[in-house]
Protein backbone atom coordinates (compact mmCIF):
# COMPACT_ATOMS: atom_id res chain seq x y z
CA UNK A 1 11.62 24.22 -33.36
CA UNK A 2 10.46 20.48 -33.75
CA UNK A 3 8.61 19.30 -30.94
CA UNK A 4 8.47 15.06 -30.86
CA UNK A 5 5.38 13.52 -29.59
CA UNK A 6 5.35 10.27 -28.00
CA UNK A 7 2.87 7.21 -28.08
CA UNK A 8 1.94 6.37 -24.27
CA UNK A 9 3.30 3.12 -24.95
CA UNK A 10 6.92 4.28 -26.03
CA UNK A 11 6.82 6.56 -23.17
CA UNK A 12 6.51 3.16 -20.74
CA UNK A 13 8.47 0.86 -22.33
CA UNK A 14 11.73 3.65 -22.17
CA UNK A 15 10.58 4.30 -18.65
CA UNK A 16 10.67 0.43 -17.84
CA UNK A 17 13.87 0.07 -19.48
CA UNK A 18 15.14 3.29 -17.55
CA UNK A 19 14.24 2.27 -14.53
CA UNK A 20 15.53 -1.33 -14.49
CA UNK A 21 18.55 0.09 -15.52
CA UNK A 22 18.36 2.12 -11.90
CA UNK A 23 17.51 -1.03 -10.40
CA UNK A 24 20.53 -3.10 -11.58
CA UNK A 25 22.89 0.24 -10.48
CA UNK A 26 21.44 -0.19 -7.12
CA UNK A 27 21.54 -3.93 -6.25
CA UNK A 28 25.37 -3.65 -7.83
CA UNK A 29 25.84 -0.67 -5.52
CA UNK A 30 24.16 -1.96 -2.61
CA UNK A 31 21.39 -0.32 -2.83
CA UNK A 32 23.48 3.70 -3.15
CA UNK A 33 23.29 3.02 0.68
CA UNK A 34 24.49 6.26 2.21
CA UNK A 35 27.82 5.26 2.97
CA UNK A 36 29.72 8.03 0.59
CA UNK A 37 30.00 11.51 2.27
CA UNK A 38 27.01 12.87 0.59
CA UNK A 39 25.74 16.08 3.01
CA UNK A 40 22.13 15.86 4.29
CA UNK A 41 19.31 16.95 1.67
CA UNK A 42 18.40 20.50 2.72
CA UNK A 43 14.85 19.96 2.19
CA UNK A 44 12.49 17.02 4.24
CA UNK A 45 10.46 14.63 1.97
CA UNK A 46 7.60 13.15 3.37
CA UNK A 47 5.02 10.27 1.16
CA UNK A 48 1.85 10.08 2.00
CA UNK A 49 0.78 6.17 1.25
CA UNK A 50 -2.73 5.44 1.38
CA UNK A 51 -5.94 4.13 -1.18
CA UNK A 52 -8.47 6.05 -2.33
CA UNK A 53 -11.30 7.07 -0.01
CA UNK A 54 -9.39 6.57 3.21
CA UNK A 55 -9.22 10.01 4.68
CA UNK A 56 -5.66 10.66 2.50
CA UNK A 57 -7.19 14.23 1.15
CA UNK A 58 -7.87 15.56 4.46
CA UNK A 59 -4.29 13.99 5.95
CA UNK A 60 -2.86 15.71 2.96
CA UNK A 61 -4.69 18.95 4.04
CA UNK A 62 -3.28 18.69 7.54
CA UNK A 63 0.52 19.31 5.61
CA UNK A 64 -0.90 21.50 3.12
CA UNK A 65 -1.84 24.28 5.30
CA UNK A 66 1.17 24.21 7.37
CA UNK A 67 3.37 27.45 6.31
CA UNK A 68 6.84 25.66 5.74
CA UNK A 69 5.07 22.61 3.79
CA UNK A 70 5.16 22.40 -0.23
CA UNK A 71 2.50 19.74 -0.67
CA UNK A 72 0.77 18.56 -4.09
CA UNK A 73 -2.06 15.97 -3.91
CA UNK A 74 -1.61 13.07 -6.75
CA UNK A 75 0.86 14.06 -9.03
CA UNK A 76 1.08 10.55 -10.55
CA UNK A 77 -2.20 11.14 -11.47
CA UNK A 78 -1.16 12.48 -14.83
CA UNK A 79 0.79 8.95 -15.21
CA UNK A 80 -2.04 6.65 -15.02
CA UNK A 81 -4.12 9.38 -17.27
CA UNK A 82 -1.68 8.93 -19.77
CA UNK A 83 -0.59 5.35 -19.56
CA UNK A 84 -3.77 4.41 -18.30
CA UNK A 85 -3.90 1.05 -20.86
CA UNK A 86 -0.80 -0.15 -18.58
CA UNK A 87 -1.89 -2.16 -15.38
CA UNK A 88 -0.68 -0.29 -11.80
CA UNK A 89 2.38 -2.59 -11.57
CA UNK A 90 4.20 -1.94 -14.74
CA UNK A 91 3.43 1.92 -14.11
CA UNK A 92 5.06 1.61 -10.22
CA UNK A 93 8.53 2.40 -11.30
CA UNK A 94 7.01 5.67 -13.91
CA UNK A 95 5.31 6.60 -11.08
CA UNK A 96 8.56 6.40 -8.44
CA UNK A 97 10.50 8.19 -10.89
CA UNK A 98 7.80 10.85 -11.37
CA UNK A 99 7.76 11.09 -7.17
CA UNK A 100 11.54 11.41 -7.41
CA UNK A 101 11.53 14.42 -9.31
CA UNK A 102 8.97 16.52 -7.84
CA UNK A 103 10.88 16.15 -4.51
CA UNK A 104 13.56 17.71 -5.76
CA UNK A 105 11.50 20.09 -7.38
CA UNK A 106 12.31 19.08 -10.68
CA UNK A 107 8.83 20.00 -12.48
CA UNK A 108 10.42 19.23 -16.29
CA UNK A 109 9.02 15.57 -15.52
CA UNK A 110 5.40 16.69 -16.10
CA UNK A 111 6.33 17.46 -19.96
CA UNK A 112 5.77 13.50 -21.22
CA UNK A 113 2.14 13.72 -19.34
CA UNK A 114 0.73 17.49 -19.58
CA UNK A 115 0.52 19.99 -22.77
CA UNK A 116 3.81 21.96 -23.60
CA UNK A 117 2.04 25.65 -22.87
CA UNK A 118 0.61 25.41 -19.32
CA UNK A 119 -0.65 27.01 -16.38
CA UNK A 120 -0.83 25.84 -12.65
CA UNK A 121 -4.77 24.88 -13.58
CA UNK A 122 -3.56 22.15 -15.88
CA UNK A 123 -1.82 20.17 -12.45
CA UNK A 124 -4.49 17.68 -10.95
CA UNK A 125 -5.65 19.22 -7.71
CA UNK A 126 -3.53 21.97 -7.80
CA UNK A 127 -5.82 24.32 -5.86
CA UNK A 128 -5.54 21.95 -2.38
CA UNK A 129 -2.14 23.01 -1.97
CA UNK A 130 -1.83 26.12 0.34
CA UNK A 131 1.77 26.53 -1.57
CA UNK A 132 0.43 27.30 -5.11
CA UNK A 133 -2.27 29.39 -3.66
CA UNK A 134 0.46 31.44 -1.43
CA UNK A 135 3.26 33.61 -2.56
CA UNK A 136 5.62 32.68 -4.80
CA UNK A 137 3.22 30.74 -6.86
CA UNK A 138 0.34 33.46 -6.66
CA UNK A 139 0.65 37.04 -5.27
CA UNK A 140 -3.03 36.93 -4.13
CA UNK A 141 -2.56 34.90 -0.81
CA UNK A 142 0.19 34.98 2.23
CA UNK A 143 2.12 32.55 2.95
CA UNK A 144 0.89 32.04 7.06
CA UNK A 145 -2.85 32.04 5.82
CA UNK A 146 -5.40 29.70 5.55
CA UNK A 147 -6.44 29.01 1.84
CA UNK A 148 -9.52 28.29 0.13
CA UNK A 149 -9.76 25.98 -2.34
CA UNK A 150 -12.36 27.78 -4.34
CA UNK A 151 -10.71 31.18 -3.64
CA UNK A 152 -7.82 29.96 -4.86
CA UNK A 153 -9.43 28.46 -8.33
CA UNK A 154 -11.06 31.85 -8.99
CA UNK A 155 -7.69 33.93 -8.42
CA UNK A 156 -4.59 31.73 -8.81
CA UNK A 157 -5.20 29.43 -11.79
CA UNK A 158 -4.27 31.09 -14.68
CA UNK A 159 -0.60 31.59 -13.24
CA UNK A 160 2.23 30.46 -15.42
CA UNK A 161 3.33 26.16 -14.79
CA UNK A 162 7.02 27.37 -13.54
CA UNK A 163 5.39 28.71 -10.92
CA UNK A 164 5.26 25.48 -9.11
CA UNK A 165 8.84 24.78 -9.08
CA UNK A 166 9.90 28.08 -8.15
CA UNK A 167 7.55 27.74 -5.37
CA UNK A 168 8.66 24.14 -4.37
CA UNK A 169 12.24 25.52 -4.21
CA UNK A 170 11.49 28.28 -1.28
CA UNK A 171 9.97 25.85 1.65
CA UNK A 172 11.94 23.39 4.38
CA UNK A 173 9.24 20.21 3.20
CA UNK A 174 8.04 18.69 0.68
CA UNK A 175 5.07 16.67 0.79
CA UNK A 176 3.43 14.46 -1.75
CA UNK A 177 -0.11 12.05 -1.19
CA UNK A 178 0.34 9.03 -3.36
CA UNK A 179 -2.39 5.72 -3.83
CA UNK A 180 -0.57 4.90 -6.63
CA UNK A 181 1.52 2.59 -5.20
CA UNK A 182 0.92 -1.20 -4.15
CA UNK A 183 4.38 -2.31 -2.94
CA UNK A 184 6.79 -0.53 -0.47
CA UNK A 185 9.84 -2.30 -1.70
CA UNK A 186 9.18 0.17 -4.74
CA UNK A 187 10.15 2.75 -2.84
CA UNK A 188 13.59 1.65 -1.09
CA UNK A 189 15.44 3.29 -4.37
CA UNK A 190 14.02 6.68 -2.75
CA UNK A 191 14.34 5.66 0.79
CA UNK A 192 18.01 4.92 -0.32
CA UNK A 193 18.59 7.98 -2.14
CA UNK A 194 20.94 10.21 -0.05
CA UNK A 195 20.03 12.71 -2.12
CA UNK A 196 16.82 12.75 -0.41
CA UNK A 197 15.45 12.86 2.92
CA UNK A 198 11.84 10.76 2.44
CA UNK A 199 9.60 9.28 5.51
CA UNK A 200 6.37 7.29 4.89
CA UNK A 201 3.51 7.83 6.57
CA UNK A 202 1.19 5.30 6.05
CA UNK A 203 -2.55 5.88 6.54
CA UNK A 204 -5.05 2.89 6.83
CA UNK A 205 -8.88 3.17 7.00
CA UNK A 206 -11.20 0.28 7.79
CA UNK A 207 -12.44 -1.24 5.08
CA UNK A 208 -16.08 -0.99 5.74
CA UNK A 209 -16.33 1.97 5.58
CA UNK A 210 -13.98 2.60 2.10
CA UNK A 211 -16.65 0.56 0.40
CA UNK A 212 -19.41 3.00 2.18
CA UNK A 213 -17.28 5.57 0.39
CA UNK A 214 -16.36 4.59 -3.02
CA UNK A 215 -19.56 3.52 -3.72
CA UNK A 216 -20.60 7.24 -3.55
CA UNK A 217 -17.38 8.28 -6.13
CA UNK A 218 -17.71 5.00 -8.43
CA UNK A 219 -17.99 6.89 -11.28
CA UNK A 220 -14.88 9.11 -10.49
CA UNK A 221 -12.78 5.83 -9.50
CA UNK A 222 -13.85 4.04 -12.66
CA UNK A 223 -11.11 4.72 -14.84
CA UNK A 224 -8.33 3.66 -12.07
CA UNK A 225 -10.07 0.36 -10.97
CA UNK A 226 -9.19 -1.22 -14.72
CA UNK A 227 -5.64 -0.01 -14.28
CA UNK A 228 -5.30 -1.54 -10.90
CA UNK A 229 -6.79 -4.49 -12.61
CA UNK A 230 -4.64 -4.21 -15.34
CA UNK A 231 -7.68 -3.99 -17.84
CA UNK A 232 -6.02 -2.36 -20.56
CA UNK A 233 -7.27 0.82 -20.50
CA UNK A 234 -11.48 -0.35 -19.48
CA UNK A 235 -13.28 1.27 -17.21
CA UNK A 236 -14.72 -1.51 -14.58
CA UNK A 237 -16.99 -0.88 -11.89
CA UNK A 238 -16.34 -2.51 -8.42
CA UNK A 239 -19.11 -4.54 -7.90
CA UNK A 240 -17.02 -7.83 -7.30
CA UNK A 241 -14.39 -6.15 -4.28
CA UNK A 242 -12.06 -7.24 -6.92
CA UNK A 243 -10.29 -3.87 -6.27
CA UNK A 244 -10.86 -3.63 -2.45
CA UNK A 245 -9.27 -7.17 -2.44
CA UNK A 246 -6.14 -5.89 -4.32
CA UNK A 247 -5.99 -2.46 -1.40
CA UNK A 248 -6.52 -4.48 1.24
CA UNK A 249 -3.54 -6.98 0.04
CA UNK A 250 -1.49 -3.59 -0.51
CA UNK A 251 -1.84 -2.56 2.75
CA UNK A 252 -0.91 -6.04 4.13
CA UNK A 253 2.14 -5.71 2.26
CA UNK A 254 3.53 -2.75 3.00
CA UNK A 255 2.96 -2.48 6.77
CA UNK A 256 4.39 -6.20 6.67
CA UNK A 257 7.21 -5.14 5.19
CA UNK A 258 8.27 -2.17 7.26
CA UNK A 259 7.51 -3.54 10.72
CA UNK A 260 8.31 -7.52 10.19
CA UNK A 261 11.89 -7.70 9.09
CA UNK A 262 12.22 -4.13 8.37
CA UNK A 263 15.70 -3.09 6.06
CA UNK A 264 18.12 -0.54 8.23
CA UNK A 265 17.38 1.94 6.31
CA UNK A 266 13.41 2.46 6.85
CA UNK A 267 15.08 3.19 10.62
CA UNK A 268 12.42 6.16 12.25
CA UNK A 269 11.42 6.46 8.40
CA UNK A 270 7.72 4.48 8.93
CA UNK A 271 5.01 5.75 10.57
CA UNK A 272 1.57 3.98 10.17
CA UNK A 273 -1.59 5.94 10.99
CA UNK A 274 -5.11 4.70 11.12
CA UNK A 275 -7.85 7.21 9.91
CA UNK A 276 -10.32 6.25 13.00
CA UNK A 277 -7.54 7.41 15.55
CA UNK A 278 -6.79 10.54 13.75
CA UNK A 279 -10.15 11.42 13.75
CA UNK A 280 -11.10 10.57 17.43
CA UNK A 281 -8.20 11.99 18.68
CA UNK A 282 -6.87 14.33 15.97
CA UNK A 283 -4.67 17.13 18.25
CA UNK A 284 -2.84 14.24 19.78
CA UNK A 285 -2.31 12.34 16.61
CA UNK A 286 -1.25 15.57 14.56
CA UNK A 287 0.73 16.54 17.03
CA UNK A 288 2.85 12.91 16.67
CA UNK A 289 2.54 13.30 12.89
CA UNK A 290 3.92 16.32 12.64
CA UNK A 291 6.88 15.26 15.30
CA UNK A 292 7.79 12.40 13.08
CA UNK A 293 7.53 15.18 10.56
CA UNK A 294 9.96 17.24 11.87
CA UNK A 295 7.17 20.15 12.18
CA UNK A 296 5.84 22.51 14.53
CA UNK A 297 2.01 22.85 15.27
CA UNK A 298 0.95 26.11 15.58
CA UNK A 299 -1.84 27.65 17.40
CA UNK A 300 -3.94 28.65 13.86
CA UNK A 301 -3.28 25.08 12.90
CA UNK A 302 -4.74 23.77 16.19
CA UNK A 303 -7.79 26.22 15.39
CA UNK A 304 -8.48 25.13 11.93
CA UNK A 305 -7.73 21.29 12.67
CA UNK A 306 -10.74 21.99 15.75
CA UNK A 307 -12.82 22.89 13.52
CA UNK A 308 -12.45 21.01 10.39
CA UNK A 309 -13.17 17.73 12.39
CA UNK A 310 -16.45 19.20 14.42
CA UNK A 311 -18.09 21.08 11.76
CA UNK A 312 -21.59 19.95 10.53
CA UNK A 313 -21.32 19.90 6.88
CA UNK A 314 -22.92 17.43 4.80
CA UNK A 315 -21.60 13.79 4.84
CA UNK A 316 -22.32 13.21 1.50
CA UNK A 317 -19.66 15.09 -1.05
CA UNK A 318 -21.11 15.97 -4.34
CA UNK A 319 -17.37 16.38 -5.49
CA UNK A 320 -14.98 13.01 -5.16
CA UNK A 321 -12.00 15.06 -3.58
CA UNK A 322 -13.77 17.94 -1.77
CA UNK A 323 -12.86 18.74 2.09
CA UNK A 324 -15.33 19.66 4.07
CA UNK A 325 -15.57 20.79 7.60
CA UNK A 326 -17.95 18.08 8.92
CA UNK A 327 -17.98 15.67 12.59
CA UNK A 328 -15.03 13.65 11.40
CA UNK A 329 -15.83 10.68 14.31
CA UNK A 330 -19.51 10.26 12.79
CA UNK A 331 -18.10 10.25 9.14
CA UNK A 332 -16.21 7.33 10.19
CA UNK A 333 -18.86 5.46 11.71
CA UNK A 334 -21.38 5.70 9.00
CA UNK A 335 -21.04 2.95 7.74
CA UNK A 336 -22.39 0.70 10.67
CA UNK A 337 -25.48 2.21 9.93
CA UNK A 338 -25.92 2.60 5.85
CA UNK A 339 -24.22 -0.63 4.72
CA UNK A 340 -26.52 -4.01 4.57
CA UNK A 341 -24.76 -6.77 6.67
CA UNK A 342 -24.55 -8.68 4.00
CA UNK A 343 -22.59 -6.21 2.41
CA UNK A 344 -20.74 -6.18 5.17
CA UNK A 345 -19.85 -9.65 5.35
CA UNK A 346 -18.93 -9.30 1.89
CA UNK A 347 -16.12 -6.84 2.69
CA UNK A 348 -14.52 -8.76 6.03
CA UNK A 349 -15.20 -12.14 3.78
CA UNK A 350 -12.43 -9.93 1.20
CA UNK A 351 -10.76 -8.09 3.55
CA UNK A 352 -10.33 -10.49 6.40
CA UNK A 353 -6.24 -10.46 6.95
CA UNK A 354 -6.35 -6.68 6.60
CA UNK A 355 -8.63 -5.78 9.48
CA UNK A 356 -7.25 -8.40 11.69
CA UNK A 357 -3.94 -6.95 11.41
CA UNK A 358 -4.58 -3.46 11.05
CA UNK A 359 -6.46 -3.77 14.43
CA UNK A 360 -10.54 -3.78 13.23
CA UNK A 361 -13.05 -5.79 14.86
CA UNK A 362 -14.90 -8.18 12.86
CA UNK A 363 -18.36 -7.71 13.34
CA UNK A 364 -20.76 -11.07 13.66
CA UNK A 365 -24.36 -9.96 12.92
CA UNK A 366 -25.94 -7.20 12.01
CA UNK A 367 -27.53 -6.75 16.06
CA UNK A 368 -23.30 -6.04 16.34
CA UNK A 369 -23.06 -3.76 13.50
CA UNK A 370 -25.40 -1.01 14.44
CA UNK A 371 -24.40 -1.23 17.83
CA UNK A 372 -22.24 1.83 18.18
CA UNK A 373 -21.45 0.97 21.97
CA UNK A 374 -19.11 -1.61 20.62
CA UNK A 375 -15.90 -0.70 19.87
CA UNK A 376 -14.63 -1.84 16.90
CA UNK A 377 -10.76 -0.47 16.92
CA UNK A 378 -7.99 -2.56 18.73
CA UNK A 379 -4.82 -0.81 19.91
CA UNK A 380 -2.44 -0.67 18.24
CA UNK A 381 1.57 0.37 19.74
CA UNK A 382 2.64 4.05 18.32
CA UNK A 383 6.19 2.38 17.71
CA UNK A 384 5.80 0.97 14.36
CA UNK A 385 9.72 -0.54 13.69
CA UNK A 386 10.44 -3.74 15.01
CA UNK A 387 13.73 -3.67 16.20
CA UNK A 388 13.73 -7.71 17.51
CA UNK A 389 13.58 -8.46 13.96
CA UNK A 390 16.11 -5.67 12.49
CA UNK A 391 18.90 -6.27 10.12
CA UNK A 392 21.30 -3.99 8.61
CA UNK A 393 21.60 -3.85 4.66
């Protein structure tokens, strides 16, 4: 049989041409608003939006142990690893389409990015996801149990790839962490879709303390800062906040965007979370996630969630993506305390729209900084839609 192989750059310019193609179908359609009798998707689809370092792995881990979640961490990781001379905005739509098909548990779309013979160890952070460590993916593990991550790598790995859509196909939700995308609008071909039924949930993290954080993974987040700067394909280290600069505008964006003159159709389908209430609070906040969610916290969940956010591990990771079970409200703080003033200047100087709307306090000297009496998160209302300002599409 002839197999064709594909430069990275034919792959994006068919997928560009694809997709606009989708795009002029669905402002000549209006959008494939969900006015045709099209019966409700049996299967929930929730995106997890977020950057990296903000607290997305251990949101995603908060899904991925639940028993009726499918959950993968990244997928369109394997997009910007093999397109990664393409800036982040020309990959948004190979990305969305790549999102598309994994909620409907379509795995074929992996075959432009990943080898033609392969196993669930060749899917980027496979082993985070309860599902692929659980029955059907891997006979080792139950589906109501807790996994391990490195359990999991030492027994599940060398399982066959169709293994994850056969497993994707068997649970009520299917949940996927993305930071690969910089504008919401992106998304409203999916949010329009009646063939799915997607929320966002929207996690924020204060800036401060990202840069506290990605400073210890630079090396790991190397490759992805020269695609978000569209450096064709160069590694760049972050030593100018160009990068945090570009998050921080994301952010801006897309919580503007759903809560300022929000489209009808992003109706009870936005939720914004900030990492510094989940962690301060995290049985109240879960327990609102998970409602939006359409889940059910159980009383092993409550257990493991206790515990994963007043452990004593190490603050420092050696590993970029590791979870550990550590005092969650102290991680988020840490930053007062390591980062120079100046540095942290630096980051409101960058940042400065972003914390002021996202609710974080600017801090004014460095007396103020270390001061962890002073409170530096604003409330913010749990009712994220702005209905003053809706309008039907």
């Amino acid at each position: 049989m002839v197999r064709l192989r594909f430069s990275s750059t034919a792959i994006a310019v068919f997928l560009v041409i694809q997709s606009g193609f989708l795009l002029f179908m669905y402002a000549q359609h209006g959008g494939f608003m969900m006015s045709q009798s099209v019966e409700k998707p049996a299967q929930a689809h929730i995106l997890i939006l977020s950057s990296w370092r903000s607290g997305s792995s251990f949101l995603g881990q908060l899904f991925s142990q639940h028993p009726d979640v499918f959950y993968l961490m990244e997928p369109a990781w394997h997009v910007w690893a093999a397109m990664q001379q393409n800036s982040a905005k020309v990959l948004h739509m190979a990305v969305r389409d790549l999102v598309r098909s994994v909620f409907k548990c379509d795995m074929s779309v992996f075959d432009a990015y990943m080898p033609w013979k392969r196993n669930l160890s060749d899917l980027f952070q496979w082993a985070v996801s309860r599902a692929l460590c659980t029955n059907p993916a891997c006979e080792y593990f139950q589906r109501i149990e807790i996994t391990s991550e490195n359990a999991c790598k030492t027994l599940c790995g060398k399982y066959p790839f169709s293994k994850v859509e056969e497993a994707c196909k068997t649970y009520s939700h299917v949940v996927l962490k993305e930071v690969r995308f910089f504008d919401l609008k992106v998304l409203y071909p999916l949010l329009t879709d009646p063939s799915l039924n997607l929320k966002i949930i929207h996690l924020v993290r204060d800036p401060r303390a990202v840069v506290k954080s990605r400073e210890q993974s630079a090396k790991a987040l190397a490759r992805d800062n020269g695609i978000v700067l569209g450096m064709n394909g160069t590694k760049l280290e972050d030593s100018q906040y160009k990068v945090l600069k570009e998050i921080c505008r994301s952010h801006v964006q897309i919580y503007e965007t759903a809560t300022l003159k929000p489209p009808g159709f992003l109706k009870d389908r936005y939720l914004m979370i900030r990492f510094e209430d989940l962690v301060r609070d995290p049985l109240a906040e879960i327990t609102a996630i998970y409602k939006f969610a359409d889940l059910q916290l159980s009383n092993k969940l409550e257990n493991w969630i206790y515990n994963i956010t007043h452990g004593h591990g190490p603050s420092r990771k050696k590993e970029a993506f590791l979870i550990t079970s550590r005092d969650a409200v102290n991680v988020s703080q840490a930053w007062r305390n390591v980062l120079s003033f100046q540095k942290v200047k630096r980051v409101q100087e960058v940042c400065k729209g972003a914390l002021n709307i996202l609710g974080y306090q600017l801090v004014e000297s460095e007396k103020e900084q270390k001061d962890l009496s002073i409170d530096l998160f604003m409330s913010l209302r749990r009712n994220q839609f702005s209905w003053a300002s809706f309008t039907e599409n």
